[in-house]
Protein backbone atom coordinates (compact mmCIF):
# COMPACT_ATOMS: atom_id res chain seq x y z
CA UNK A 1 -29.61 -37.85 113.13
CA UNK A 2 -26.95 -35.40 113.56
CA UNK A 3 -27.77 -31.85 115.03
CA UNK A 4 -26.28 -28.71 115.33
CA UNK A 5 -25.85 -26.55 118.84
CA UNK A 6 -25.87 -22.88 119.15
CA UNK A 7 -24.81 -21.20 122.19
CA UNK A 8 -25.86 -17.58 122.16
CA UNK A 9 -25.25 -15.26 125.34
CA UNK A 10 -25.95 -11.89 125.51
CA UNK A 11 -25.16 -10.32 129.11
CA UNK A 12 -26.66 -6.79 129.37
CA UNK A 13 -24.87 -3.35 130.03
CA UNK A 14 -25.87 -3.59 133.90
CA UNK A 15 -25.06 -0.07 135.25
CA UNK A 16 -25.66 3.26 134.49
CA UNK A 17 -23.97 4.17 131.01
CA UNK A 18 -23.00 7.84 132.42
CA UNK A 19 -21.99 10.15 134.92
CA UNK A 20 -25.64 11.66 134.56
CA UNK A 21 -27.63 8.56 135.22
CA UNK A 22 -25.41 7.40 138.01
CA UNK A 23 -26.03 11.06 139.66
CA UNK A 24 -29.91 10.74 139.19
CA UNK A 25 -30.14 6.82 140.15
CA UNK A 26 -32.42 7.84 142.66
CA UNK A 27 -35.32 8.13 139.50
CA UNK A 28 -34.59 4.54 138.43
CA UNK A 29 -38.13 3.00 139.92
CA UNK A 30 -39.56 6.03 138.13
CA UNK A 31 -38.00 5.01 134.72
CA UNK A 32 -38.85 1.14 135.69
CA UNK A 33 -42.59 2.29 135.97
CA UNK A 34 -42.43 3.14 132.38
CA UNK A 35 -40.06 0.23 130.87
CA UNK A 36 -41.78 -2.66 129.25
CA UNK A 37 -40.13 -6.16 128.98
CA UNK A 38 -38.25 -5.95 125.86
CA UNK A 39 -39.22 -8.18 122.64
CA UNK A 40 -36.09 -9.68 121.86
CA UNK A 41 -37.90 -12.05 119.38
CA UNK A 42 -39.77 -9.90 117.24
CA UNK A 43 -39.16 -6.99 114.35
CA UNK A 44 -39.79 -3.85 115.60
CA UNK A 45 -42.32 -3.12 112.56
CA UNK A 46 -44.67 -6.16 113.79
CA UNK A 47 -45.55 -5.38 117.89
CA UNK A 48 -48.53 -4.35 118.33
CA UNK A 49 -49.84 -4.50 115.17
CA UNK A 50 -54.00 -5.19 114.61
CA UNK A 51 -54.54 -8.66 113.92
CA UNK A 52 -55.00 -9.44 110.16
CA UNK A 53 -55.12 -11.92 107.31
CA UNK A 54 -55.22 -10.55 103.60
CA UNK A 55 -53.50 -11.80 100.50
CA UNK A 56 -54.92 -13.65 97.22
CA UNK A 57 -55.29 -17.41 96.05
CA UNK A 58 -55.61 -17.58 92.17
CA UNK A 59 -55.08 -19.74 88.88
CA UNK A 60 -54.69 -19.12 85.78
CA UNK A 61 -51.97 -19.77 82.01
CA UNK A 62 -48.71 -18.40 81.67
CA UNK A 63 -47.34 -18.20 77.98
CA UNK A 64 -43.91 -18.30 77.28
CA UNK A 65 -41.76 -18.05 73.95
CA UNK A 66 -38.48 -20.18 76.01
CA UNK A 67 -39.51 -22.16 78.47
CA UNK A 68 -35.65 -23.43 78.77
CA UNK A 69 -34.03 -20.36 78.32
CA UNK A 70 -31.63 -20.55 75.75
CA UNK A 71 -29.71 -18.67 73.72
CA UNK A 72 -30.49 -20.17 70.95
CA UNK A 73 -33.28 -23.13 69.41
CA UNK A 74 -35.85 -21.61 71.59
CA UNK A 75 -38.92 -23.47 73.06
CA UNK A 76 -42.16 -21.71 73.39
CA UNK A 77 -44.85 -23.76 76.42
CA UNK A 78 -47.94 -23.13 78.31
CA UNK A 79 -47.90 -23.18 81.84
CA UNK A 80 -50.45 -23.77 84.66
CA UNK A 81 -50.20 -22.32 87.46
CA UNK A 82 -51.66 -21.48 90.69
CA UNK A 83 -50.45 -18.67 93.37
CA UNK A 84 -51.21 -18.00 97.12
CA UNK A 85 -50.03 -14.92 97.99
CA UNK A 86 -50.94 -14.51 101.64
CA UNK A 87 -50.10 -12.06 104.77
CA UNK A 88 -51.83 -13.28 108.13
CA UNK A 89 -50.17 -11.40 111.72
CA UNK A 90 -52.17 -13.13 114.50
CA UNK A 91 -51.37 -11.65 118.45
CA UNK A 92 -53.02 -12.60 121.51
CA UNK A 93 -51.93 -13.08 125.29
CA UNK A 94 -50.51 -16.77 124.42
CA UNK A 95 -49.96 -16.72 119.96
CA UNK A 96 -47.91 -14.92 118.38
CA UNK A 97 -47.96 -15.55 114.25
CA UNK A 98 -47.11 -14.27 111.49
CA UNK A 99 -47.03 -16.06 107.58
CA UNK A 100 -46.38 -14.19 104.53
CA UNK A 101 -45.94 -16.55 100.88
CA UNK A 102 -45.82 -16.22 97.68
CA UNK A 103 -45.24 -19.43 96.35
CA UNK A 104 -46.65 -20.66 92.73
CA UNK A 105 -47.42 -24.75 91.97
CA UNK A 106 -46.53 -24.60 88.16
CA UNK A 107 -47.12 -27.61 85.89
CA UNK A 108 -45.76 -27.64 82.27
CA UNK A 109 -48.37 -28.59 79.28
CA UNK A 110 -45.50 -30.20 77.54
CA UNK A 111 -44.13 -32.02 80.07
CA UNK A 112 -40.96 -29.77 79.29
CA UNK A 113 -40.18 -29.87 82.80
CA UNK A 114 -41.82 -31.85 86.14
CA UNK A 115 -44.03 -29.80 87.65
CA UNK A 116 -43.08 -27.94 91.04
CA UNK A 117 -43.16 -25.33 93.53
CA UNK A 118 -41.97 -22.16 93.48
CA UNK A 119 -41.07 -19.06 95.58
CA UNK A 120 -40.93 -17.91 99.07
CA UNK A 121 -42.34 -19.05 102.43
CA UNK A 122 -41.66 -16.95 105.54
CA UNK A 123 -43.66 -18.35 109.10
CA UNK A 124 -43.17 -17.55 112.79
CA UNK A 125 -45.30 -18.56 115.66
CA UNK A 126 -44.98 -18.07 119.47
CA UNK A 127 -46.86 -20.31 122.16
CA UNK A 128 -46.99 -18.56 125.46
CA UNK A 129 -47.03 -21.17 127.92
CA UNK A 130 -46.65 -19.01 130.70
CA UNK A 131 -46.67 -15.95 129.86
CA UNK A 132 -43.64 -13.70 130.03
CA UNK A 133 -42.37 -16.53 131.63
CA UNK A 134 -42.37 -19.49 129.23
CA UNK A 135 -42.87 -19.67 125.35
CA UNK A 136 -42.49 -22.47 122.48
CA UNK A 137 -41.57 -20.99 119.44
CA UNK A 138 -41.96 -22.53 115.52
CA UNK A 139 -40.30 -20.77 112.54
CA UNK A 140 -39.95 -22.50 108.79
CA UNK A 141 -38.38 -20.60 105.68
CA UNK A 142 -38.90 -21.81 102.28
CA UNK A 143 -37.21 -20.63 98.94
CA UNK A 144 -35.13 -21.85 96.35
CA UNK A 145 -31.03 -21.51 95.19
CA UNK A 146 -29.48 -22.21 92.31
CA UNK A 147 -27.17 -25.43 91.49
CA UNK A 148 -25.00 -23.98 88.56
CA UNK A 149 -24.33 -20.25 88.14
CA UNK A 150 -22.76 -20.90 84.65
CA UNK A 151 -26.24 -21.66 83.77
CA UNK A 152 -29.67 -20.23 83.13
CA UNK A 153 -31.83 -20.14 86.46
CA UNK A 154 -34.58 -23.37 85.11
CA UNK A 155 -36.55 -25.82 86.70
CA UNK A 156 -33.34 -28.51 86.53
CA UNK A 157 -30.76 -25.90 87.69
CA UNK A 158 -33.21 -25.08 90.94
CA UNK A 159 -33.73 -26.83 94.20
CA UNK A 160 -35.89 -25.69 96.85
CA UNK A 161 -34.50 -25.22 100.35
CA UNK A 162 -36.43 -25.35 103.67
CA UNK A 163 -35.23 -24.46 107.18
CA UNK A 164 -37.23 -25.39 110.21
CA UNK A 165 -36.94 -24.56 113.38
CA UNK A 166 -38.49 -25.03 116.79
CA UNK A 167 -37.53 -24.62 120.71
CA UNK A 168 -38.37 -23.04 124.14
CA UNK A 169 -37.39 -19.42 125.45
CA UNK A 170 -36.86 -19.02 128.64
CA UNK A 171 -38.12 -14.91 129.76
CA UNK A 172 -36.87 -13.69 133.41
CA UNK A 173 -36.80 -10.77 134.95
CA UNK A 174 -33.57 -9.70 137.37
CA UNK A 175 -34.54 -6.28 138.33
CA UNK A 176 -37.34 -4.09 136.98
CA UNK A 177 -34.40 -2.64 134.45
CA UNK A 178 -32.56 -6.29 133.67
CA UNK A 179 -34.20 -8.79 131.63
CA UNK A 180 -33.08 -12.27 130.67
CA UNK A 181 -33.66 -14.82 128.13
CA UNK A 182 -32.47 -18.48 127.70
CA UNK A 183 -33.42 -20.16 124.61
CA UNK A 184 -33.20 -23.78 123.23
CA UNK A 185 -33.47 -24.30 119.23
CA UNK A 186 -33.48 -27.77 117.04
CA UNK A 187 -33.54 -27.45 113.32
CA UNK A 188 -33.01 -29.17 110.20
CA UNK A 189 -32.15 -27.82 106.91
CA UNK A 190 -33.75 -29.62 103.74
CA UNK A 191 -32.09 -28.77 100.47
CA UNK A 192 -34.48 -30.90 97.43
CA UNK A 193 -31.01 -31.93 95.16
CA UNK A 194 -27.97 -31.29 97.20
CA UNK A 195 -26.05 -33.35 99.66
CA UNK A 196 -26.27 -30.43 101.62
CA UNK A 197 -28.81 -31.52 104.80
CA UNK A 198 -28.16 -30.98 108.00
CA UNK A 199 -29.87 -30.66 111.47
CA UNK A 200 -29.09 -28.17 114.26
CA UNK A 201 -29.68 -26.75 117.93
CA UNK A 202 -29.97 -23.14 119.61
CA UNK A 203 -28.86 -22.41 123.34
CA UNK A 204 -28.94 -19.18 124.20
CA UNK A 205 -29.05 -16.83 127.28
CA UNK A 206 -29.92 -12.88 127.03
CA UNK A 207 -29.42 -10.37 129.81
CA UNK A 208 -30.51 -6.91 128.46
CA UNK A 209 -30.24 -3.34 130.52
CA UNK A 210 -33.42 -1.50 129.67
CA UNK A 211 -31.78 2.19 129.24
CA UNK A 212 -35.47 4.13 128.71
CA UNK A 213 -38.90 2.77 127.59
CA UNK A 214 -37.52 2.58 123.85
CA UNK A 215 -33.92 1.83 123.99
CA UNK A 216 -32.03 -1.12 125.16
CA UNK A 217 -28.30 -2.08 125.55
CA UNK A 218 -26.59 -5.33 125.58
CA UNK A 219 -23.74 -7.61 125.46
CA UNK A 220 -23.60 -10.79 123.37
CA UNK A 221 -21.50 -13.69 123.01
CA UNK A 222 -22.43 -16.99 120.58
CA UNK A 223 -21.10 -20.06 119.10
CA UNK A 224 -22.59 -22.56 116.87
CA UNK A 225 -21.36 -25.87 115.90
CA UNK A 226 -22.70 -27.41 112.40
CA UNK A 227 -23.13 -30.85 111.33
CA UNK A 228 -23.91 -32.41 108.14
CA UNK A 229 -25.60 -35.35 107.43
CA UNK A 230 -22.98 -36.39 104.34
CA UNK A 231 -19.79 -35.12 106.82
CA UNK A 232 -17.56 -37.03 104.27
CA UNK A 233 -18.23 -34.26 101.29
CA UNK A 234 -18.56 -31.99 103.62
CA UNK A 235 -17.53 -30.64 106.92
CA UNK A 236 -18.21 -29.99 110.21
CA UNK A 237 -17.46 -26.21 111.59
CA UNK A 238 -18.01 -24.65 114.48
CA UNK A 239 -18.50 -20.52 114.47
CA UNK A 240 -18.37 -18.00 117.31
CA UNK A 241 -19.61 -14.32 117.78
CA UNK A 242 -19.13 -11.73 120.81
CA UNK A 243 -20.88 -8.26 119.90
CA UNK A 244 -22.78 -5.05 121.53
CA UNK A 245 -25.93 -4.28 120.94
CA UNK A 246 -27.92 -0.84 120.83
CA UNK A 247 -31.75 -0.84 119.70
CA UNK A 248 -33.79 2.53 119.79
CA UNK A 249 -37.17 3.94 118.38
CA UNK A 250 -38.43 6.79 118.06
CA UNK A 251 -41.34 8.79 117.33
CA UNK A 252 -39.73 8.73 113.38
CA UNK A 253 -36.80 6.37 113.31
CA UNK A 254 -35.37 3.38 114.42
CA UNK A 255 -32.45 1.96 115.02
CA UNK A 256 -30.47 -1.06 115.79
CA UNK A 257 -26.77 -1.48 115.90
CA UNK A 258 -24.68 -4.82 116.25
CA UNK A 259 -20.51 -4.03 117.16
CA UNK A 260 -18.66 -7.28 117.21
CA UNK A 261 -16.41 -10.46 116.50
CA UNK A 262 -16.62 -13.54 115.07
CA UNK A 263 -15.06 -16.38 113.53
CA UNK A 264 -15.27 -20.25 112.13
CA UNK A 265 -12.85 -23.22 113.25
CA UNK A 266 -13.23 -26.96 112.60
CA UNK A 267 -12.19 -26.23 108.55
CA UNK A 268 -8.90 -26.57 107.07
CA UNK A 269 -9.37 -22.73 106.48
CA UNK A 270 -10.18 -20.62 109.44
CA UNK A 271 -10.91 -16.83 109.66
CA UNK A 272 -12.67 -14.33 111.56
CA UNK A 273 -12.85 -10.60 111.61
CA UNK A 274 -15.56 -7.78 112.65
CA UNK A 275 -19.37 -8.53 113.11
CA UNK A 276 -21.20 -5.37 111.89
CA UNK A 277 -25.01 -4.83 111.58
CA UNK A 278 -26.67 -1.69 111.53
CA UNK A 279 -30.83 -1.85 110.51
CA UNK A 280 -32.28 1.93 110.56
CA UNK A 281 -35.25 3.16 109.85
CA UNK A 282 -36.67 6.48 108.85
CA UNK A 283 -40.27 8.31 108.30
CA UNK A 284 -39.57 11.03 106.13
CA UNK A 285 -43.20 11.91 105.75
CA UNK A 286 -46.61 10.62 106.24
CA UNK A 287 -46.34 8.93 102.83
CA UNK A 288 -42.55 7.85 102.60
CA UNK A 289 -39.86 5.87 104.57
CA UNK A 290 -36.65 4.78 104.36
CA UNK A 291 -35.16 1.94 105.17
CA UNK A 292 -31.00 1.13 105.70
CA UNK A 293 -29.68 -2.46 105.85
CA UNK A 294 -25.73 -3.04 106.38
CA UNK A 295 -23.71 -5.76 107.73
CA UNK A 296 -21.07 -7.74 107.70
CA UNK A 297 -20.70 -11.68 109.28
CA UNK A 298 -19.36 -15.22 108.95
CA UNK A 299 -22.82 -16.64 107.34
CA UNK A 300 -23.28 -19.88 105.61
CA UNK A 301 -26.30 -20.97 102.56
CA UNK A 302 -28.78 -21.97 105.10
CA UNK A 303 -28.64 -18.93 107.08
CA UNK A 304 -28.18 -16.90 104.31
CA UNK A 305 -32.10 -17.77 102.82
CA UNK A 306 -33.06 -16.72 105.96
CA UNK A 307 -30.96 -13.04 105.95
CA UNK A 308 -32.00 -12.14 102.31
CA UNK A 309 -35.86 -13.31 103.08
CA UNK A 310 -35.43 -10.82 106.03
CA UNK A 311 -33.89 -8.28 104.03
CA UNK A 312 -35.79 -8.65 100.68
CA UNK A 313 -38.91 -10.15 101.99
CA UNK A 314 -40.82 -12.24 99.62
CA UNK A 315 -38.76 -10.38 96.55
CA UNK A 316 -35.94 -12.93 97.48
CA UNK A 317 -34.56 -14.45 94.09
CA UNK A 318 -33.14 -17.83 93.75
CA UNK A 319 -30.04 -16.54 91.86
CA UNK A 320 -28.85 -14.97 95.25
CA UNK A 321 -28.16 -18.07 96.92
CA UNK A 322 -25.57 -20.91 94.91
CA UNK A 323 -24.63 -24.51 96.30
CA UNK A 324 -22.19 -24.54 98.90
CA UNK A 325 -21.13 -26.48 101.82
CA UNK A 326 -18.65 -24.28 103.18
CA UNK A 327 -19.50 -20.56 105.52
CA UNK A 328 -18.34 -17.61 104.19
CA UNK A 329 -17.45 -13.70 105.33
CA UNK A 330 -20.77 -12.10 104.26
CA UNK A 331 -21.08 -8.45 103.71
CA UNK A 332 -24.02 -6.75 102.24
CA UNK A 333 -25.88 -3.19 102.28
CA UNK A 334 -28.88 -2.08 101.13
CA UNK A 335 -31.15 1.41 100.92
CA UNK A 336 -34.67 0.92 100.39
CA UNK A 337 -37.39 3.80 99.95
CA UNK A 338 -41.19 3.57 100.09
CA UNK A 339 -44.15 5.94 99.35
CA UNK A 340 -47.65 5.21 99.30
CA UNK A 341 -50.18 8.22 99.06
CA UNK A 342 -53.92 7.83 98.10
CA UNK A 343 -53.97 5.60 94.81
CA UNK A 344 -50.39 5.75 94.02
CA UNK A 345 -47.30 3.40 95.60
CA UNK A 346 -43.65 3.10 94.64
CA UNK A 347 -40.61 1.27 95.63
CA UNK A 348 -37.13 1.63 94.91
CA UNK A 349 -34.24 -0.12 96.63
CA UNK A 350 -30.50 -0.30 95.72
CA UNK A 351 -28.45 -2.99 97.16
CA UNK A 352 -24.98 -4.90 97.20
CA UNK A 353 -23.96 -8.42 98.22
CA UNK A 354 -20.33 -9.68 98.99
CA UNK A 355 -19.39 -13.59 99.63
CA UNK A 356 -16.10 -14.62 100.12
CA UNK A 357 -16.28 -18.18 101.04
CA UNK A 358 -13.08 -19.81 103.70
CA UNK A 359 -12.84 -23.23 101.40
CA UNK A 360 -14.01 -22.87 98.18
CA UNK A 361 -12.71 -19.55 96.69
CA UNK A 362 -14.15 -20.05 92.95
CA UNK A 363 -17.54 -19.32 94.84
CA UNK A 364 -16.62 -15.62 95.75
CA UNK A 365 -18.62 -13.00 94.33
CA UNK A 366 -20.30 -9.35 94.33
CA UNK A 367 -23.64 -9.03 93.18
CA UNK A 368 -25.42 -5.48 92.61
CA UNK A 369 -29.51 -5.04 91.90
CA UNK A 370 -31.28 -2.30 92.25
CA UNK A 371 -35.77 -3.01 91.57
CA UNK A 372 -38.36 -0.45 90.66
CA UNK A 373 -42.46 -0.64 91.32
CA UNK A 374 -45.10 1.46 90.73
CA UNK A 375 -48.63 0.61 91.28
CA UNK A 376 -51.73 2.79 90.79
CA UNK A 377 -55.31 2.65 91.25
CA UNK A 378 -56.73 3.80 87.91
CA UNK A 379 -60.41 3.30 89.32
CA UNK A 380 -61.92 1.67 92.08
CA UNK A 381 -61.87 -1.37 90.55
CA UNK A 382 -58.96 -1.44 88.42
CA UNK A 383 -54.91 -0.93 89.35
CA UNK A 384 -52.21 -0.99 87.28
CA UNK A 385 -48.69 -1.90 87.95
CA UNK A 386 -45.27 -1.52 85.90
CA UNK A 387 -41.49 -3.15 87.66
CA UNK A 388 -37.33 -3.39 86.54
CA UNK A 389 -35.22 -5.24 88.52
CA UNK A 390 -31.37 -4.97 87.16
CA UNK A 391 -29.07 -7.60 88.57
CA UNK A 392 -25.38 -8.00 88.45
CA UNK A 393 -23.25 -10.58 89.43
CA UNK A 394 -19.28 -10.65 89.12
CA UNK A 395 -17.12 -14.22 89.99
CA UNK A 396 -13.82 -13.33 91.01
CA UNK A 397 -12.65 -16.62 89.99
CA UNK A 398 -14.64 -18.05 87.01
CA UNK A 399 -15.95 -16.90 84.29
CA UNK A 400 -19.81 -17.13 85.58
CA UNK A 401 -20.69 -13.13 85.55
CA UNK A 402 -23.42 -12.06 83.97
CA UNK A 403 -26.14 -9.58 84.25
CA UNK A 404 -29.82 -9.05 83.77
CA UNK A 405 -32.68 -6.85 83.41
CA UNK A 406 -36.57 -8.00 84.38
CA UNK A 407 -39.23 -5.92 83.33
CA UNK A 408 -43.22 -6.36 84.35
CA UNK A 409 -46.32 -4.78 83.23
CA UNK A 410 -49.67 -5.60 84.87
CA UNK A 411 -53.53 -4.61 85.03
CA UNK A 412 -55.99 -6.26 87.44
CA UNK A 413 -59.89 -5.43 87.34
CA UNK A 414 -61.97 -6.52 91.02
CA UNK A 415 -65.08 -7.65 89.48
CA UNK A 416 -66.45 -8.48 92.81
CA UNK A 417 -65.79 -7.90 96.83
CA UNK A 418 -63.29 -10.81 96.59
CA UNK A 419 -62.47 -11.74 92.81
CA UNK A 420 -60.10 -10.10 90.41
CA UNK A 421 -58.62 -10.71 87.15
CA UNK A 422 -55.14 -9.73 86.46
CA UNK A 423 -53.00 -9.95 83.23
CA UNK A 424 -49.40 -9.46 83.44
CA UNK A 425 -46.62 -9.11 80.93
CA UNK A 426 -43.17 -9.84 82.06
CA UNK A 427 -39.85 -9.88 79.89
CA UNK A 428 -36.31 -11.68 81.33
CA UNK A 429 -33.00 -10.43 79.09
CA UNK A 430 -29.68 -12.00 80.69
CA UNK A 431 -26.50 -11.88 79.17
CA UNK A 432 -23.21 -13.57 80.37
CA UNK A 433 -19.73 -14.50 79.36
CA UNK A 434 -20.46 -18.23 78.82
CA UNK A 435 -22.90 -18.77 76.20
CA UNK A 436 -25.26 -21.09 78.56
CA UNK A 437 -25.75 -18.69 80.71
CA UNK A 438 -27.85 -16.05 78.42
CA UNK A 439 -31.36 -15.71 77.21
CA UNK A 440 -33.89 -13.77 76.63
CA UNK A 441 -37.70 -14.34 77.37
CA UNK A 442 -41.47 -12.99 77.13
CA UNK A 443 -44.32 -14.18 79.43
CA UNK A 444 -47.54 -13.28 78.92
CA UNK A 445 -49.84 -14.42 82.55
CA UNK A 446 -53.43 -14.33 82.98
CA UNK A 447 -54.69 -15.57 86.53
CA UNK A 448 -58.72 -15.58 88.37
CA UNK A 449 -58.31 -14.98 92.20
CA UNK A 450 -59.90 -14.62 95.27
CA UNK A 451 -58.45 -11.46 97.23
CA UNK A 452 -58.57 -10.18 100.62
CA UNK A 453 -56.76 -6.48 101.45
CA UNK A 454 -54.81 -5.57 104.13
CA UNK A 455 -52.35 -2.99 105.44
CA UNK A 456 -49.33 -5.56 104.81
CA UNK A 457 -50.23 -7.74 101.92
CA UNK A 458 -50.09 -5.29 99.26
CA UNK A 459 -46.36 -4.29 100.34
CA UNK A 460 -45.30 -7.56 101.36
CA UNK A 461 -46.80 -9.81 98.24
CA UNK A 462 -45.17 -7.14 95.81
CA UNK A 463 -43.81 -9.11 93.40
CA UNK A 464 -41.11 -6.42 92.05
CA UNK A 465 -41.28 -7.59 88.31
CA UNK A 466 -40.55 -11.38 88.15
CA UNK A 467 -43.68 -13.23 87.37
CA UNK A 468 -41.98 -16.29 88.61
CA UNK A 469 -41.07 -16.17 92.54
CA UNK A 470 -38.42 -18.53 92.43
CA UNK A 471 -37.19 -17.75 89.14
């Protein structure tokens, strides 16, 4: 089986970074004392966090009046379903873990469609075999793309993707204000319809200055080689990446900037230009955030399920990701704010996506959205909910743009410590300039669960108006 190997070396700022620090190097055991070994493997938001598991398993009907989304001759159906919705952070001295899902088995009473699974799977875990020393890590991604975006997103124009991966890091420690890493990575990418499968392989090595107890500077150099299992339809690339990086948090905000180059060979196409990320973070009060997300990169569709599940969380949508075999200059920003006071919690985020693929240039495209949530608790026992998600996507070579609105009304009533009840209404209006790839659509849900709270799940399993994950 063929595999792909990633090289990633990131050699830290060594010295002093000014004429101030080199003058007071004499306090450098005194800032030592006070710097931690640096978690180069894990979100900022997520260390030292209390251990938790909370989410909800349910089951209930979903009616719909077009089950296959046309334009026209619609098709009403009932569908079963059952949801686990679940948020689980587990740290010790030796495991690390964190899960979040939301994914849906849905079987059609008809027998309009085959019944599947839906939505979005996001899992990490750390082994500490030694520990700050030696760790085995595991990490799996699951969600879905769609195969034709001249056509409505249905259960025949979806296939599910899933990207495992597993390997050793390597954690040393050069001085008390240098740090290394060296990590090892195999995975394998699993795409349900596509021709599309391939296996690959992290290397890396990390040396990162320590510049105060919540900053860090280093340098970093990658490249990455990619091999398909069908090489004939498609082929084999290699990309590369050198870039700085700053990370910093504070008592309100964080930050963390990527400054860089990188670029693809192997193709009959090749191109490069600036690596960019910037990820910042903001408490504007004890109720509110804000959140900042830009970045540009030479990405490809199996790394990009991974970068919007990052970036969207479990609110990923199918219709993000389309078939292709070839990487792409990726550019995307997005601006997300949060409150959350008492009985009331909103979200609204705004963001843009840009692909411009090296081979295939009928796949470039911008796509806009912008989703709205509100939730409130009405009574102890009951919570209502309302959502819009608007969504616009432009070809710059076909005729495939469209744009849609999703709308979502809900009401859920805790009968007991664990079980709930919630009824949700949820309404899908798309219209495009091919006639197959329009519709419009009412589903009316009604699910029994089982329900455990926690400080993430009700954040993380928002479902931001789609009753359908993966749809």
């Amino acid at each position: 089986m063929k595999w792909r190997l990633r090289v990633i070396v990131l050699i830290g700022c060594l010295g002093p970074l000014n004429l101030q620090a080199a003058e007071e190097s004499d306090q450098a055991p005194d800032l030592a004392e006070q710097v931690p070994l640096p978690d180069l493997n894990r979100p900022i938001d997520l260390r030292n966090q209390p251990n938790e598991i909370g989410g909800r398993i349910a089951a209930g009907v979903i009616e719909t009046d077009n089950v296959q989304r046309t334009a026209i001759d619609t098709m009403s159906d009932t569908i079963e379903e059952v949801e686990a919705d679940v948020a689980i952070h587990e740290q010790t001295r030796r495991i690390d873990a964190d899960v979040l899902s939301n994914l849906q088995y849905l079987n059609y009473a008809h027998h309009t469609y085959s019944s599947e699974v839906v939505g979005n799977f996001i899992g990490s875990g750390t082994f500490a075999v030694l520990p700050k020393e030696f760790e085995w890590v595991v990490e799996d991604n699951f969600g879905q793309q769609q195969l034709d975006p001249t056509t409505t997103v249905t259960p025949v124009n979806l296939e599910n993707i899933n990207y495992l991966s597993t390997g050793p890091n390597w954690l040393l420690t050069l001085s008390p204000l240098v740090h290394a890493q060296v990590s090892v990575r195999v995975s394998n990418v699993y795409y349900q319809t596509s021709d599309l499968n391939n296996n690959r392989g992290d290397a890396s090595v990390a040396l990162v200055r320590s510049l105060s107890a919540s900053s860090n500077a280093s340098v970093n150099v990658a490249a990455e080689r990619v091999l398909y299992q069908d090489d004939i339809a498609n082929p084999d690339y290699t990309t590369k990446e050198a870039y700085l990086r700053y990370d910093a948090q504070g008592a309100r905000s964080k930050l963390a900037v990527d400054l860089g180059y990188d670029d693809v060979g192997g193709l009959s196409s090749t191109g490069g230009g600036a690596l960019v990320h910037l990820d910042a973070t903001r408490v504007l009060s004890q109720s509110s955030h804000l959140d900042l997300s830009i970045g540009q990169d030479i990405s490809d569709n199996s790394n990009l399920l991974r970068q919007l599940q990052n970036l969207n969380g479990l609110a990923a949508n199918a219709a993000n990701l389309q078939r292709a075999n070839d990487p792409f200059v990726n550019r995307y920003a997005r601006l997300d704010w949060q409150f959350e006071h008492n009985r009331t919690s909103m979200n609204f985020d705004v963001a843009r996506y840009e692909e411009r693929h090296l081979e295939d240039s009928g796949l470039n495209q911008n796509r806009t959205q912008t989703d709205f949530a509100l939730r409130r608790n009405l009574a102890p026992a009951l919570t209502a909910s309302i959502g819009a998600t608007y969504a616009k996507s432009e070809y710059i070579s076909s005729a495939a743009n469209y744009h849609e609105v999703i709308a979502s009304a809900a009401l859920a009533w805790r009968f007991g410590r664990h079980l709930d009840v919630r009824a949700e209404y949820d309404r899908f209006d798309q219209r495009a300039e091919v006639a197959s790839n329009q519709f419009s659509e009412n589903r009316i849900g009604i699910t029994v669960g089982w329900q455990v709270d926690s400080t993430r799940s009700a954040a993380a399993l928002q479902r931001n108006g789609s009753g359908i994950p993966g749809l």
